[in-house]
N, C-alpha and C. Protein backbone atom coordinates (compact mmCIF):
# COMPACT_ATOMS: atom_id res chain seq x y z
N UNK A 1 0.85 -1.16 0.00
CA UNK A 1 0.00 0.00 0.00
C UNK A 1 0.90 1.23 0.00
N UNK A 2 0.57 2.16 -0.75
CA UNK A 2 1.23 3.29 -1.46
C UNK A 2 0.93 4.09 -0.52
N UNK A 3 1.68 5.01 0.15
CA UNK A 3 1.36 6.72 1.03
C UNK A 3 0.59 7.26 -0.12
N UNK A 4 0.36 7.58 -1.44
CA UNK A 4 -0.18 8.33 -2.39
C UNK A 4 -1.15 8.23 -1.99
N UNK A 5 -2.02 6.93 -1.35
CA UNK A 5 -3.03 6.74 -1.14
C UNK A 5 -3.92 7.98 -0.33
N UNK A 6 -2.87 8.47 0.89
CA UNK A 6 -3.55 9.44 1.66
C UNK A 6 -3.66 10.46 0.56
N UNK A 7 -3.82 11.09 -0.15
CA UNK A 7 -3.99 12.06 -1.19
C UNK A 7 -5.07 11.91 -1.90
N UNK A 8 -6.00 10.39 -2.02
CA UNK A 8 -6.88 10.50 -2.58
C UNK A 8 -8.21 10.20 -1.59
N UNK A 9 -9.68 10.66 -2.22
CA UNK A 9 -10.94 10.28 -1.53
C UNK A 9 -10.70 8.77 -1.45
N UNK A 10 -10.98 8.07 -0.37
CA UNK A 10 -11.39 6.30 0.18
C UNK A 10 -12.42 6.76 0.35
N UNK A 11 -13.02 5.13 -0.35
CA UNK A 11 -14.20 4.46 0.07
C UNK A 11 -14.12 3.27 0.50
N UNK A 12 -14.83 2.75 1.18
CA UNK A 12 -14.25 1.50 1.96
C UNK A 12 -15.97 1.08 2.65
N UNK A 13 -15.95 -0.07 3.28
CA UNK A 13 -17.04 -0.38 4.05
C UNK A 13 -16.89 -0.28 5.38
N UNK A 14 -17.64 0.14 6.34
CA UNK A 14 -17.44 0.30 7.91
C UNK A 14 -16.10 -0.67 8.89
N UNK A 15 -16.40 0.34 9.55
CA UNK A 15 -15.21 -1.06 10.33
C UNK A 15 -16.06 -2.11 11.29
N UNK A 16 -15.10 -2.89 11.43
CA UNK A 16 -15.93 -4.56 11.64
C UNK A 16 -16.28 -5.35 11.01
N UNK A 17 -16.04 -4.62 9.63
CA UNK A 17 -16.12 -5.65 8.42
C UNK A 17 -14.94 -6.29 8.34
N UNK A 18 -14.75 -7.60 7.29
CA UNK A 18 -13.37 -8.14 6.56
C UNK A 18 -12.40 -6.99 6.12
N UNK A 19 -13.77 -6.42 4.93
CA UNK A 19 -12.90 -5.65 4.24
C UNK A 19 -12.08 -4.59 5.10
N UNK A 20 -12.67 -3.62 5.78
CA UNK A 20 -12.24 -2.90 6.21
C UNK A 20 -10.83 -3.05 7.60
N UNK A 21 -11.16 -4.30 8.41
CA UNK A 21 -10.39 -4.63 9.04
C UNK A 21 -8.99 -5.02 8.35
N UNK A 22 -9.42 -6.06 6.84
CA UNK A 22 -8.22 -5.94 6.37
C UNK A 22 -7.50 -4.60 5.92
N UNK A 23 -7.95 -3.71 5.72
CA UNK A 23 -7.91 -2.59 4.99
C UNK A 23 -6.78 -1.37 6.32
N UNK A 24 -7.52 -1.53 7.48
CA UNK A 24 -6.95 -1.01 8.77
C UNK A 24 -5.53 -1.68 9.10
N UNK A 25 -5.61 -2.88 8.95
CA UNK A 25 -4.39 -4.17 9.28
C UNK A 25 -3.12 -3.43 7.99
N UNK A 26 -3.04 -3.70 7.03
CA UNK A 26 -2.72 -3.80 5.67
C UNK A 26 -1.70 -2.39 5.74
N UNK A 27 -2.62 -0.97 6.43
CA UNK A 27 -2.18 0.26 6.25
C UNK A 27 -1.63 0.28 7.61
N UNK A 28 -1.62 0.01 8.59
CA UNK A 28 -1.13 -0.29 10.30
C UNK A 28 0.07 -0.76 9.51
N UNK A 29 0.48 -1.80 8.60
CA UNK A 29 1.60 -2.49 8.27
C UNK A 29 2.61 -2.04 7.33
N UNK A 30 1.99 -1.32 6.29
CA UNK A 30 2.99 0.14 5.69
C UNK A 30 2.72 0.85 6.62
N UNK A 31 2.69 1.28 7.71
CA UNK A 31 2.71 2.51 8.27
C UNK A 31 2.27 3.75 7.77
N UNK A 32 0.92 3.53 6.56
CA UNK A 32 0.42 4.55 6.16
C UNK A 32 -1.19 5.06 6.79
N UNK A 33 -1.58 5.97 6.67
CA UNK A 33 -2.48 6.31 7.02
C UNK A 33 -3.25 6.55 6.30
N UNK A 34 -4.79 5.70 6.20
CA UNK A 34 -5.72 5.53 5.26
C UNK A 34 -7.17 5.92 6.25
N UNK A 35 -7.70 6.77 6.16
CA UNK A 35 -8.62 6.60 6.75
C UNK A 35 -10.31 6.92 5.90
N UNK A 36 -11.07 6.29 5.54
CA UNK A 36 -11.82 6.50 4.79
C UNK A 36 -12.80 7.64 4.33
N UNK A 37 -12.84 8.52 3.51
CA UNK A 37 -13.81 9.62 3.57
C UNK A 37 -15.14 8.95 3.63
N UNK A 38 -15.64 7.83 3.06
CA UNK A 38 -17.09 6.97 3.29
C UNK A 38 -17.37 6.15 3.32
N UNK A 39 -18.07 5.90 5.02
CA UNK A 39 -17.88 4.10 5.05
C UNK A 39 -19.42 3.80 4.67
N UNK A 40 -19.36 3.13 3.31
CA UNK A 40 -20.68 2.65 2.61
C UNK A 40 -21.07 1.22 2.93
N UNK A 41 -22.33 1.28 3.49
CA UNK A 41 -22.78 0.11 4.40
C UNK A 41 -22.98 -1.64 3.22
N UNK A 42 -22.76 -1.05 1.67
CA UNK A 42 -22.43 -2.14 0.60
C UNK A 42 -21.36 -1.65 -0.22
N UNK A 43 -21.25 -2.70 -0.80
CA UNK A 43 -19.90 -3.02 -1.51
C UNK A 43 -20.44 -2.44 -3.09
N UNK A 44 -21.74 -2.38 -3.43
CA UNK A 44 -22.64 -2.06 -4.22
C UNK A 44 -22.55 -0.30 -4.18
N UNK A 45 -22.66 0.48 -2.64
CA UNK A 45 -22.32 1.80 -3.24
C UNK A 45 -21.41 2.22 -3.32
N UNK A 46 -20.43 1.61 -2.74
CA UNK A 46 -18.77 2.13 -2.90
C UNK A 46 -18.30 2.09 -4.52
N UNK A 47 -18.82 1.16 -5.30
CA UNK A 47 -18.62 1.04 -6.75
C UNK A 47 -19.27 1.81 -7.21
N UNK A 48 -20.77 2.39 -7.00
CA UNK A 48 -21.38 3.28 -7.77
C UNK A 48 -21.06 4.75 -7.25
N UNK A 49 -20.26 4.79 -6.45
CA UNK A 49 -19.78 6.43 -5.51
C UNK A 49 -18.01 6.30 -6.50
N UNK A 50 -17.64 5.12 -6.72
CA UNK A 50 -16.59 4.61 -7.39
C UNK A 50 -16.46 5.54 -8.91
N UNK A 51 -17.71 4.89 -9.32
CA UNK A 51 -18.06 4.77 -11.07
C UNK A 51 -18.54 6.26 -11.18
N UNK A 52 -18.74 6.92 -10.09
CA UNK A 52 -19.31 8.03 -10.13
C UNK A 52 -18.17 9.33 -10.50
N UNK A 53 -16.55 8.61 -9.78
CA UNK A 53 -15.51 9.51 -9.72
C UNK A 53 -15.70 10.15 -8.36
N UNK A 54 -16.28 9.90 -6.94
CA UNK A 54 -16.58 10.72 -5.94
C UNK A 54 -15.35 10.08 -5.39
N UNK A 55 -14.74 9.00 -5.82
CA UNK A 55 -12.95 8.39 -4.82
C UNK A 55 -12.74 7.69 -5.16
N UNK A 56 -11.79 6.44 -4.52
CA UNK A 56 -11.41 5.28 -4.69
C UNK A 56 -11.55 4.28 -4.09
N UNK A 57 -12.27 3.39 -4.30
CA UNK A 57 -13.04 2.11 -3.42
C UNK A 57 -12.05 1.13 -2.97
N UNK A 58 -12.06 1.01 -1.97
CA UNK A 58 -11.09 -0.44 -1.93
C UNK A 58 -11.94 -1.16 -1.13
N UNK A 59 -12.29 -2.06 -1.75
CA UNK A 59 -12.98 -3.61 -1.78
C UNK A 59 -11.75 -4.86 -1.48
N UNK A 60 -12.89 -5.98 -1.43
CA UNK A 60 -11.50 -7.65 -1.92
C UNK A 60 -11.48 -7.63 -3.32
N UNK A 61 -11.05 -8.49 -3.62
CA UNK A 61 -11.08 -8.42 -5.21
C UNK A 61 -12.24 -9.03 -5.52
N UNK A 62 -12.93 -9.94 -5.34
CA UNK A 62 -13.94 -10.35 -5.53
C UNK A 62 -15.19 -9.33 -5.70
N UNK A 63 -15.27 -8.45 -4.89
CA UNK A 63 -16.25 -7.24 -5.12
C UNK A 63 -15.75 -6.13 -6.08
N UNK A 64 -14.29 -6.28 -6.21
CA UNK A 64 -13.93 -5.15 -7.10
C UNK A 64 -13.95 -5.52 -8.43
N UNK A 65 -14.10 -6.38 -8.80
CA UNK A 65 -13.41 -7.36 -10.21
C UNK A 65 -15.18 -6.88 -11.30
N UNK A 66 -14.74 -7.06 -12.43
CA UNK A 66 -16.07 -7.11 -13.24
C UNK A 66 -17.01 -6.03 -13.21
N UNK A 67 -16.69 -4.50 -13.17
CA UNK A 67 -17.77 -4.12 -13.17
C UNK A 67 -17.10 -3.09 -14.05
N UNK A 68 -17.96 -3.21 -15.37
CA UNK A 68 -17.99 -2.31 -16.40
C UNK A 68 -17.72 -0.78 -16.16
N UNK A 69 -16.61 0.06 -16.87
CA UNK A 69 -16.18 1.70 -16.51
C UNK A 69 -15.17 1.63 -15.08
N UNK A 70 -15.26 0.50 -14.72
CA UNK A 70 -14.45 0.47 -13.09
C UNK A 70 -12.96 -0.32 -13.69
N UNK A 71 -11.91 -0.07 -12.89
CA UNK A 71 -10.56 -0.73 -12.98
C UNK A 71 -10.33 -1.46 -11.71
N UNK A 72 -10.33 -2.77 -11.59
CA UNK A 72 -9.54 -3.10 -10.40
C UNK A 72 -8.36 -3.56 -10.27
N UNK A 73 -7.47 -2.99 -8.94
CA UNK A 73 -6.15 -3.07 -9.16
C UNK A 73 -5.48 -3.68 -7.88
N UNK A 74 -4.87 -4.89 -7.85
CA UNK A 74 -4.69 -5.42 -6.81
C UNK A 74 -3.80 -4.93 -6.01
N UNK A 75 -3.88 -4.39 -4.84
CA UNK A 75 -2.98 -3.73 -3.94
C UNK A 75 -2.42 -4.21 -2.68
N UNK A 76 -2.44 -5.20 -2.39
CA UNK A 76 -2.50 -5.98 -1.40
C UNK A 76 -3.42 -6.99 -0.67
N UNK A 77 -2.07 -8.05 -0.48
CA UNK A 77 -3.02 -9.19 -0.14
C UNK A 77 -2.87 -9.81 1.83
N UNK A 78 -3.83 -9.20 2.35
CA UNK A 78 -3.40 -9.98 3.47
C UNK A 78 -3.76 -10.90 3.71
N UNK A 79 -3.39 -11.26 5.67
CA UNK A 79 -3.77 -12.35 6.19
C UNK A 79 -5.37 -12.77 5.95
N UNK A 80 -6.31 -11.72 5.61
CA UNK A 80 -7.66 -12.12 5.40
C UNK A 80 -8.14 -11.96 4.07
N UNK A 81 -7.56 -11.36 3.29
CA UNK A 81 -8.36 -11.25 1.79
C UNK A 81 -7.33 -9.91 0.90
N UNK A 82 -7.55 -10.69 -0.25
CA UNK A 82 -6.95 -9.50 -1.57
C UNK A 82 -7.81 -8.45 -1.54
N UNK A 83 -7.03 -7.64 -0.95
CA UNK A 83 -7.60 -5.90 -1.14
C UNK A 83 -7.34 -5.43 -2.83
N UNK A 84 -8.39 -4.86 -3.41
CA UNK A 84 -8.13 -3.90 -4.75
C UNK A 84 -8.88 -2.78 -4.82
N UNK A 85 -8.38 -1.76 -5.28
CA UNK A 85 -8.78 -0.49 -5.49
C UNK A 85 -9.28 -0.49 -6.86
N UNK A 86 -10.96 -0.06 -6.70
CA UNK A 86 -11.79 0.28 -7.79
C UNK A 86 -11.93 1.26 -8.09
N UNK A 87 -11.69 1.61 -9.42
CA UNK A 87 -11.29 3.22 -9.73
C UNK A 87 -12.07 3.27 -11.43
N UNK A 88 -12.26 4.53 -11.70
CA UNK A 88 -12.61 4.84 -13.11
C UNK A 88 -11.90 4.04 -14.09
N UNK A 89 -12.39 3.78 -15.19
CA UNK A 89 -11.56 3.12 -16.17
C UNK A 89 -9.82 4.06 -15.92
N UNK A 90 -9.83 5.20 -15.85
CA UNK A 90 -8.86 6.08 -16.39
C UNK A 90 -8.08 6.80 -14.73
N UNK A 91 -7.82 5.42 -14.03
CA UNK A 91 -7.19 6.05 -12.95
C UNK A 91 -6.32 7.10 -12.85
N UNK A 92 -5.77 7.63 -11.39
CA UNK A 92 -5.56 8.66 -11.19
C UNK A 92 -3.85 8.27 -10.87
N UNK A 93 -3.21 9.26 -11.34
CA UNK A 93 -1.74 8.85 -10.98
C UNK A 93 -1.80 8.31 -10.01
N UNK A 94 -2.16 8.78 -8.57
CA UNK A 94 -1.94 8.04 -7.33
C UNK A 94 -2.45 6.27 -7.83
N UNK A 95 -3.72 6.17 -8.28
CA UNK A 95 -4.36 4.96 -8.31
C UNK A 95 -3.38 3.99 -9.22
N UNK A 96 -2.95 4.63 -10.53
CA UNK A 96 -2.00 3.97 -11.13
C UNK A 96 -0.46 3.55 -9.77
N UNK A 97 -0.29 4.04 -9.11
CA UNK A 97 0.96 4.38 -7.89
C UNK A 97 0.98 3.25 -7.27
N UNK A 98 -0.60 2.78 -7.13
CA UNK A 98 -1.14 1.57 -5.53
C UNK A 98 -0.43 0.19 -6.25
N UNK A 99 -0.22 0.29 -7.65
CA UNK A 99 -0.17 -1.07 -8.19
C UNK A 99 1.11 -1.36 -7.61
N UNK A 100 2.34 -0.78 -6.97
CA UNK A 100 3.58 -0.67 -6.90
C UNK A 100 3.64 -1.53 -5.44
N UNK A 101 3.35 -2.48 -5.21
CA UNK A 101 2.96 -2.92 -3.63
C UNK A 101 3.79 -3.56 -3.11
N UNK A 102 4.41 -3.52 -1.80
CA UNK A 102 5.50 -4.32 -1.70
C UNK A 102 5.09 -6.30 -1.62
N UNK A 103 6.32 -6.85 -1.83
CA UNK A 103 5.63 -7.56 -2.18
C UNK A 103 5.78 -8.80 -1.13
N UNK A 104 6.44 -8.23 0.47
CA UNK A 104 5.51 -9.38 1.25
C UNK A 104 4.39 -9.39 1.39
N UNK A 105 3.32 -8.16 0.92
CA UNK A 105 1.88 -8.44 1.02
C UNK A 105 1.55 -9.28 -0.17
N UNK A 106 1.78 -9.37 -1.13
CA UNK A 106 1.39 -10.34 -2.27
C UNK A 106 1.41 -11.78 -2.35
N UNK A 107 0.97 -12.88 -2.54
CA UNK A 107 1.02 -14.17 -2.59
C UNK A 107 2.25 -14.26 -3.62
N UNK A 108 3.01 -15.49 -3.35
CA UNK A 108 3.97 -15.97 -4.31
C UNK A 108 2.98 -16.65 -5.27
């Protein structure tokens, strides 16, 4: 997970979720600070607040993957699930940035 990240709008789902716990864990572990501008109670409006251009969603990949005008970009994988950032087809330098991940978070 990229510091660029703090520079852009997050979307994310509440905490106490997977996602988000992984999401808290993940940035606790780069030592970056992510804190979400909107915690959307589905995974459904974070993509359409996504697709909208209002930020950058980070979902698992499973919620980020497949959805038409959206890019998902795998940014880390932790102990609980592949985090990816869902972004406009035409990400944002930073969003292009996240792909750069170190790579003990990544699966061999």
């Amino acid at each position: 997970m990229k510091s660029e990240l703090t520079d852009e709008t997050v979307l994310s789902l509440p905490e106490r979720t997977g996602v988000r716990t992984a999401l808290d864990a993940t940035a606790a572990a780069e030592q970056v600070a992510v804190t979400p501008a909107v915690a959307a109670h589905s995974p459904e409006a974070v993509l359409a607040l996504s697709e909208l251009g209002s930020g950058v969603g980070l979902l698992s990949q499973s919620m980020a993957s497949g959805r038409p005008g959206l890019c998902a970009i795998r940014v880390a994988r932790s102990r609980l699930l592949s985090l990816s950032l869902a972004c406009r087809a035409d990400p944002s330098a930073a969003a292009r940035a996240m792909t750069e991940v170190p790579a003990r978070h990544l699966a061999p």
